[in-house]
Protein backbone atom coordinates (compact mmCIF):
# COMPACT_ATOMS: atom_id res chain seq x y z
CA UNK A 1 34.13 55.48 73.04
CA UNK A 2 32.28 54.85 69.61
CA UNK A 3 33.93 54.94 66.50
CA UNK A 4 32.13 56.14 63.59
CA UNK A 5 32.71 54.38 60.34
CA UNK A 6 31.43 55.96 56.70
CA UNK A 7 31.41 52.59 53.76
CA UNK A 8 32.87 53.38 50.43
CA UNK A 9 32.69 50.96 47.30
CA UNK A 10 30.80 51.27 44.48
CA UNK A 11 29.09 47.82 45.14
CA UNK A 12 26.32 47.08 47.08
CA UNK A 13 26.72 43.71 47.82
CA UNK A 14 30.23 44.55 49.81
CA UNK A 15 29.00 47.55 51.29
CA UNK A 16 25.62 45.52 52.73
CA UNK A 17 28.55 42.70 53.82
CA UNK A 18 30.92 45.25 55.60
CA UNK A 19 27.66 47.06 57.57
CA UNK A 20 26.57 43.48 58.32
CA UNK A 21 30.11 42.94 60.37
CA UNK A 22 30.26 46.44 62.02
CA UNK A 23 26.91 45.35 63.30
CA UNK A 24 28.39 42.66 64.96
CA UNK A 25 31.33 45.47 66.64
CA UNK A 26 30.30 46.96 70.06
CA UNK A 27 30.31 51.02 70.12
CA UNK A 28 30.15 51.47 66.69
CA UNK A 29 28.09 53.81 64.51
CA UNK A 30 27.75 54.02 60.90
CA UNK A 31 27.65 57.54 59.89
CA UNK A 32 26.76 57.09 56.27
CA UNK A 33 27.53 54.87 52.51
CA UNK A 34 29.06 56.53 49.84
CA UNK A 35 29.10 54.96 46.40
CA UNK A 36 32.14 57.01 44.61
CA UNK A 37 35.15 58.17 45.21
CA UNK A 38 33.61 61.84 44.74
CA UNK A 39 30.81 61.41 47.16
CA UNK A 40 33.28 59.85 49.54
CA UNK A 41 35.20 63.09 49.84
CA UNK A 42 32.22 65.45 50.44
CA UNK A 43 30.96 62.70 53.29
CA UNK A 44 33.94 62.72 55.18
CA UNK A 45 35.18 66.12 54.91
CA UNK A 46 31.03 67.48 55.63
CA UNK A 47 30.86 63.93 58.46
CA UNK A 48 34.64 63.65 59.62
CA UNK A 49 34.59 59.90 60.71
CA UNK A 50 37.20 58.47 62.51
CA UNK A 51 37.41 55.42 60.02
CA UNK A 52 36.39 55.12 56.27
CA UNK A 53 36.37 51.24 55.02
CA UNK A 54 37.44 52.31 51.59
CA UNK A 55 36.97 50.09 48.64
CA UNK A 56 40.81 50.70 46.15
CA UNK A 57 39.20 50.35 42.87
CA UNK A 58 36.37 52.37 41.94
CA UNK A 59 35.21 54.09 38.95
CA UNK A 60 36.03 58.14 38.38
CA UNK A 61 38.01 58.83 41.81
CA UNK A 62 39.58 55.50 43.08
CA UNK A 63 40.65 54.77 46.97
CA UNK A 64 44.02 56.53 46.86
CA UNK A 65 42.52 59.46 44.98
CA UNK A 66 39.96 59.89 47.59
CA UNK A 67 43.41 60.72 50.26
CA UNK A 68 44.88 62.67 47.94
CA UNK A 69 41.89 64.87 47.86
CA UNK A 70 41.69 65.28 51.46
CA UNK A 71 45.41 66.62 51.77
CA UNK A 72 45.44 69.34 53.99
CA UNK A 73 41.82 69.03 55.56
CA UNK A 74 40.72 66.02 57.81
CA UNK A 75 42.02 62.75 57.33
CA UNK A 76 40.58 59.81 59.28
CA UNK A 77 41.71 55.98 59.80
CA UNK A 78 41.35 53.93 56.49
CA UNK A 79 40.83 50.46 56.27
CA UNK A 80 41.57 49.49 52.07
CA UNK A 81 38.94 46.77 51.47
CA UNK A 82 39.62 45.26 47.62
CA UNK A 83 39.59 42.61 45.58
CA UNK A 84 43.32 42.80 44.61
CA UNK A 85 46.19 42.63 46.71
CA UNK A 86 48.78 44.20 44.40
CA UNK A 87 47.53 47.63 46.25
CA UNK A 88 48.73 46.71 49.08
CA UNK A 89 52.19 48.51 49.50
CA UNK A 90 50.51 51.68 48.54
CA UNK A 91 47.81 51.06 50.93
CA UNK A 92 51.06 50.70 53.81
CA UNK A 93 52.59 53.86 52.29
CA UNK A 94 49.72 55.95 52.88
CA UNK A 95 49.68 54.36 56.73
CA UNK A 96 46.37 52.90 56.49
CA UNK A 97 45.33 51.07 59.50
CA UNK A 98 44.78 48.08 57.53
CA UNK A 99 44.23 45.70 54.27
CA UNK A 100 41.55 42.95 53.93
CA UNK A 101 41.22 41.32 50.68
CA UNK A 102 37.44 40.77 49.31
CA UNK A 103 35.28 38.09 49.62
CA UNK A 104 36.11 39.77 53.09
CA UNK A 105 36.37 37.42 56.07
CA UNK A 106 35.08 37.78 59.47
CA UNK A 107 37.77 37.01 61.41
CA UNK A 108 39.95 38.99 59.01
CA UNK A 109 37.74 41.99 59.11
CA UNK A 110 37.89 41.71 63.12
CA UNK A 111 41.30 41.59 63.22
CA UNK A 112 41.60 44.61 61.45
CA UNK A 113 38.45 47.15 63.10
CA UNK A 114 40.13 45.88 66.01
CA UNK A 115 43.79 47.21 65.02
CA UNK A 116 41.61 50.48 64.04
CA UNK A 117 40.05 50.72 67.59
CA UNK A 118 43.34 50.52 69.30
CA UNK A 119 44.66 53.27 67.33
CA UNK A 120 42.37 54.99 67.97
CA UNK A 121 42.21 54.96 71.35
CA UNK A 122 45.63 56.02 71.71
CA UNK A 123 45.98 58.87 69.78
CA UNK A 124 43.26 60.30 71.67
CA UNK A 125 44.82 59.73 74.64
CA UNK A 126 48.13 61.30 73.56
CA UNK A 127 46.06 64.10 71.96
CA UNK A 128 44.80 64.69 75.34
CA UNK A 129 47.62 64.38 76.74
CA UNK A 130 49.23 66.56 74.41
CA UNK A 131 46.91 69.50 74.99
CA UNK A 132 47.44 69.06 78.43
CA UNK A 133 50.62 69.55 78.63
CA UNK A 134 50.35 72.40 76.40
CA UNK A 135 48.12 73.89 78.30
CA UNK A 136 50.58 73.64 81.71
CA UNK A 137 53.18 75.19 79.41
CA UNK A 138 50.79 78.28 79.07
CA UNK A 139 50.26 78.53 82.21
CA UNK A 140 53.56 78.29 83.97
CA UNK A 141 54.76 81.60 82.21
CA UNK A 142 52.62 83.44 84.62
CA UNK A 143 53.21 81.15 87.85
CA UNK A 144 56.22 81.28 90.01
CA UNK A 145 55.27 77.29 91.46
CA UNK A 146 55.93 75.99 87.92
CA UNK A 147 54.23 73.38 85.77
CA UNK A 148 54.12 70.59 87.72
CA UNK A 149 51.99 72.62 90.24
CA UNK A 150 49.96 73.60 87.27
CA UNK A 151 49.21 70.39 86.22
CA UNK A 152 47.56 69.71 89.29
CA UNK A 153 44.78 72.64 88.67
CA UNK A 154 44.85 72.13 84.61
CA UNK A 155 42.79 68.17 86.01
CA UNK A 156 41.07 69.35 88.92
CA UNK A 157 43.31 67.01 91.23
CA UNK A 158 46.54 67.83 89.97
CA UNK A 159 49.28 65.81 87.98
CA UNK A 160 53.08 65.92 89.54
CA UNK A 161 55.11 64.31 86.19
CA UNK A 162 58.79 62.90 87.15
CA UNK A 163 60.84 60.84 85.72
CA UNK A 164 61.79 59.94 82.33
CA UNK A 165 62.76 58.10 79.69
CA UNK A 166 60.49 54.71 79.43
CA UNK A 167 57.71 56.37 81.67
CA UNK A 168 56.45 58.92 83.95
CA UNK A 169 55.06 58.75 87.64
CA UNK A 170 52.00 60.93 88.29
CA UNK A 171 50.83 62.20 91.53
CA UNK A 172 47.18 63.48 91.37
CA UNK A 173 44.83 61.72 93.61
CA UNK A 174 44.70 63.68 97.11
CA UNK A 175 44.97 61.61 100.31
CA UNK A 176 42.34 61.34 103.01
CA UNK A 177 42.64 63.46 105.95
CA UNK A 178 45.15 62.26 108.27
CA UNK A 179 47.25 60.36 105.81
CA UNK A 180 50.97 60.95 106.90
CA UNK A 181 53.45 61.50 103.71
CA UNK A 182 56.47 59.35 103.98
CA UNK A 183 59.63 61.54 105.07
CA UNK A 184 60.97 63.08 101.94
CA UNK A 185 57.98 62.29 99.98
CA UNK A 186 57.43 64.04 96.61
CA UNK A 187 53.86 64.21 97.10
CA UNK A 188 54.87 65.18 100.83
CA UNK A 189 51.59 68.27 100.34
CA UNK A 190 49.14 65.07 100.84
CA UNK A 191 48.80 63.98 97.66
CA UNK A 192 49.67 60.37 96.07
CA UNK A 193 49.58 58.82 92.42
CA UNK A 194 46.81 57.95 90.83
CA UNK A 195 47.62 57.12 87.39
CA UNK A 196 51.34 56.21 85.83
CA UNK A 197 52.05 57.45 82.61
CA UNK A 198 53.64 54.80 79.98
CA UNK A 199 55.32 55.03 76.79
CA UNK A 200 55.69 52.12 74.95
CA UNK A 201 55.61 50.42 70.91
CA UNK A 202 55.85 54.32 70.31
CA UNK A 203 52.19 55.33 72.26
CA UNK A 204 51.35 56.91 75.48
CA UNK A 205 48.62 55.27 77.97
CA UNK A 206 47.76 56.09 81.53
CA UNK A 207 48.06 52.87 84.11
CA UNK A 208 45.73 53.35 87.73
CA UNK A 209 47.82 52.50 90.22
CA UNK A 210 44.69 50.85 91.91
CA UNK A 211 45.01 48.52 88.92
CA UNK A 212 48.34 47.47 89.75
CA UNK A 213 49.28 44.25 91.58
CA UNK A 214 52.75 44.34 92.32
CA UNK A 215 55.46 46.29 90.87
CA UNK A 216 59.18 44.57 90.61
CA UNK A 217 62.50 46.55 89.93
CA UNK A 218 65.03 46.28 87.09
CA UNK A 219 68.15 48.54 87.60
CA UNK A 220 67.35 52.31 86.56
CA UNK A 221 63.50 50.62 85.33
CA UNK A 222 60.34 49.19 87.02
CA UNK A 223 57.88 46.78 85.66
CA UNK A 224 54.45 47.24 86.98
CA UNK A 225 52.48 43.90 86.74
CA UNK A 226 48.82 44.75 85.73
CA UNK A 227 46.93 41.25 85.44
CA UNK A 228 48.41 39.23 83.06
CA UNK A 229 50.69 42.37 81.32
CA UNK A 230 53.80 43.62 82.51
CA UNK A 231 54.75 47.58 81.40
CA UNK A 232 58.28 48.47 81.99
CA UNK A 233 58.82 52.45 83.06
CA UNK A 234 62.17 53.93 83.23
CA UNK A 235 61.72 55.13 86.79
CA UNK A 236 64.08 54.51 90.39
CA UNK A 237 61.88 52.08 92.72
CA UNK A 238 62.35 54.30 95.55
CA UNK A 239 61.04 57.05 93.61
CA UNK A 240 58.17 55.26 92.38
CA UNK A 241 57.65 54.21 96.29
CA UNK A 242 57.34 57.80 96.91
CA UNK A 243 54.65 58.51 95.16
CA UNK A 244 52.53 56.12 95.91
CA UNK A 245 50.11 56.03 99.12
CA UNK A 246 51.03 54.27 101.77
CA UNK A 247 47.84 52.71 102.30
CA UNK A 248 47.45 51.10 99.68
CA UNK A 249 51.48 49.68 98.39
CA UNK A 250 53.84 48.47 100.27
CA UNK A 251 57.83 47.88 99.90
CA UNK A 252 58.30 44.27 100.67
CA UNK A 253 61.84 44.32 99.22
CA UNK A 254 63.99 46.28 97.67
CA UNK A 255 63.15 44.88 94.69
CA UNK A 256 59.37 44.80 95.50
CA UNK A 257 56.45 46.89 96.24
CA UNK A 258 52.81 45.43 96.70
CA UNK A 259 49.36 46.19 96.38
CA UNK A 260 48.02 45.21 99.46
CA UNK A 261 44.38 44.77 98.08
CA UNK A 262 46.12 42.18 96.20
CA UNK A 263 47.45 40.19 99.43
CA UNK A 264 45.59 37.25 99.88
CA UNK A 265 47.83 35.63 102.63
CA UNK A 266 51.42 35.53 104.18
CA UNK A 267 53.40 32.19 105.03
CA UNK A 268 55.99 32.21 107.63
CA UNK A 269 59.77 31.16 105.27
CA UNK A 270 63.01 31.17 106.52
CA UNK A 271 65.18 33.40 108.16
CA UNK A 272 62.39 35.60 109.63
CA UNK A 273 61.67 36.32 105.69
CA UNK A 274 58.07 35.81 105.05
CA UNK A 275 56.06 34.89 101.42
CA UNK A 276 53.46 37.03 100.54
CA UNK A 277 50.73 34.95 97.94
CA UNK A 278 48.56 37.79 95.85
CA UNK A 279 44.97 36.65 94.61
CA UNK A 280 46.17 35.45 91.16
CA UNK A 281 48.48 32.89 92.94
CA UNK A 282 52.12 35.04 92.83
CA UNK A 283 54.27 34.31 95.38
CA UNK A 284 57.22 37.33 96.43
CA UNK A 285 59.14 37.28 99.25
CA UNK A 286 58.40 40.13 102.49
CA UNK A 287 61.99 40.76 103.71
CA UNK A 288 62.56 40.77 107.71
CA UNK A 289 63.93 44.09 106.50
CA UNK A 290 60.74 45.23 105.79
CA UNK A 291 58.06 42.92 107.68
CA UNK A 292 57.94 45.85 110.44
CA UNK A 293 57.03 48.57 108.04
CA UNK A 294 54.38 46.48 106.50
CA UNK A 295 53.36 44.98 109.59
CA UNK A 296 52.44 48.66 110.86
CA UNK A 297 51.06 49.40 107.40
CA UNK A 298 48.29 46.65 107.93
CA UNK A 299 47.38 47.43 111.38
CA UNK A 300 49.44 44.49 112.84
């Protein structure tokens, strides 16, 4: 997803030095320059960027009186680049995304298009999400099934939403021909989860449950283990288990479900429990209480 970036400062020395580092960002474009504060406002409300780099101190219309006189219209991301830090509560007050201090550094000014790009990327994905949900809303008045059947048609494939709190479990992604539903399965029509909703540090994100390794549970919570992260849903296990295909996870423990694209081996342990080693090196324990279950799952 590019990001499109308009310069403003009334030098051209740090506007040629801030093009020079966006050059060096991937998926960027740079929509335009503006010298003023004046010509700043016509460019963005006429170009509607998603992020100005926006110099405080300028002559006729300075950085703050460039917001002021897009109040009510579009607003984009703002990244305060000046030579003077004592700006740099206002620049906070206003929410900018960020304040870098000329000569500008390019670490720094990394750092800081990098905080932009991950704000950006979420609120489009809560905007989306947002206007799909409103769009379910809509629709259920005139459906008997509800919105969660809704959701389903609103994406094509259909989004099931339970749960709540921390996180919500989605069940889109239909299931080949064949595939038998676990008894009492939410997704028990022949359809499984695809993507898990998470909300988290006050955002909303999606999570593919093909991307998920293992998932562990805490109580009334869940932490799915994506790589090297770990996001924590408020969500039942055995809930979770329900909507996820069988193909693909596996409960291992009560505590434990598995990817089983993950599985790299299993090592006899004691008591008829057995370990089960994922790619990455992660060692959790398979349960006698649940080594037939899997066993059948694999094709043992």
């Amino acid at each position: 997803m590019s990001v499109r970036v308009l310069i403003v400062d009334d030098e051209a020395l740090a506007r040629q030095r801030v093009r020079r580092l966006l050059q060096n960002e991937a998926d960027v474009e740079i929509v335009g320059e503006a010298e003023s504060g004046h010509e700043a406002v016509g460019m963005i409300r006429d170009l509607q960027p998603d992020l100005v780099c926006l110099d405080v101190q300028m002559p006729g219309l300075d950085g703050f009186g460039v917001l002021r006189e897009l109040e009510g219209g579009h607003v984009p991301m703002v990244l305060f680049i000046t030579a003077y830090d004592e700006h740099a509560q206002r620049a906070f007050d206003v929410h900018a995304v960020d304040y870098v201090l000329k000569p500008v550094d390019a670490d720094r000014f990394r750092a800081a298009f990098d905080k932009a790009r991950r704000q950006r990327a979420h609120a489009v994905a809560a905007e989306r999400l947002g206007e799909l949900l409103e769009t379910v809303r809509r629709l259920a008045d005139g459906n008997a099934d509800g919105p969660n059947a809704l959701l389903g048609g609103a994406l094509g494939g259909g989004l099931g939403l339970s749960g709540s709190g921390g996180g919500t479990a989605l069940a889109p992604a239909p299931a080949a021909t064949g595939a038998a539903a676990p008894a009492g399965n939410a997704a028990g029509t022949g359809r499984y989860a695809s993507r898990i909703l998470v909300k988290q540090d006050g955002r909303m994100f999606f999570v593919k449950t093909t991307e998920i390794d293992w998932i562990e549970a805490d109580r009334n919570y869940v932490r799915l283990h994506v790589g090297k992260q770990a996001h924590t849903i408020r969500e039942r296990i055995s809930h979770l288990e329900e909507t996820l295909d069988p193909r693909l996870f596996a409960r291992i423990h009560r505590s434990t479900i598995v990817n089983l694209n993950r599985v790299r081996e299993m090592q006899q342990w004691f008591s008829g429990d057995y370990v089960v080693i994922l790619e990455d090196g992660t060692r959790l324990r398979l349960s006698r209480h649940y080594r037939d279950r899997v066993e059948k799952q694999v094709g043992v």
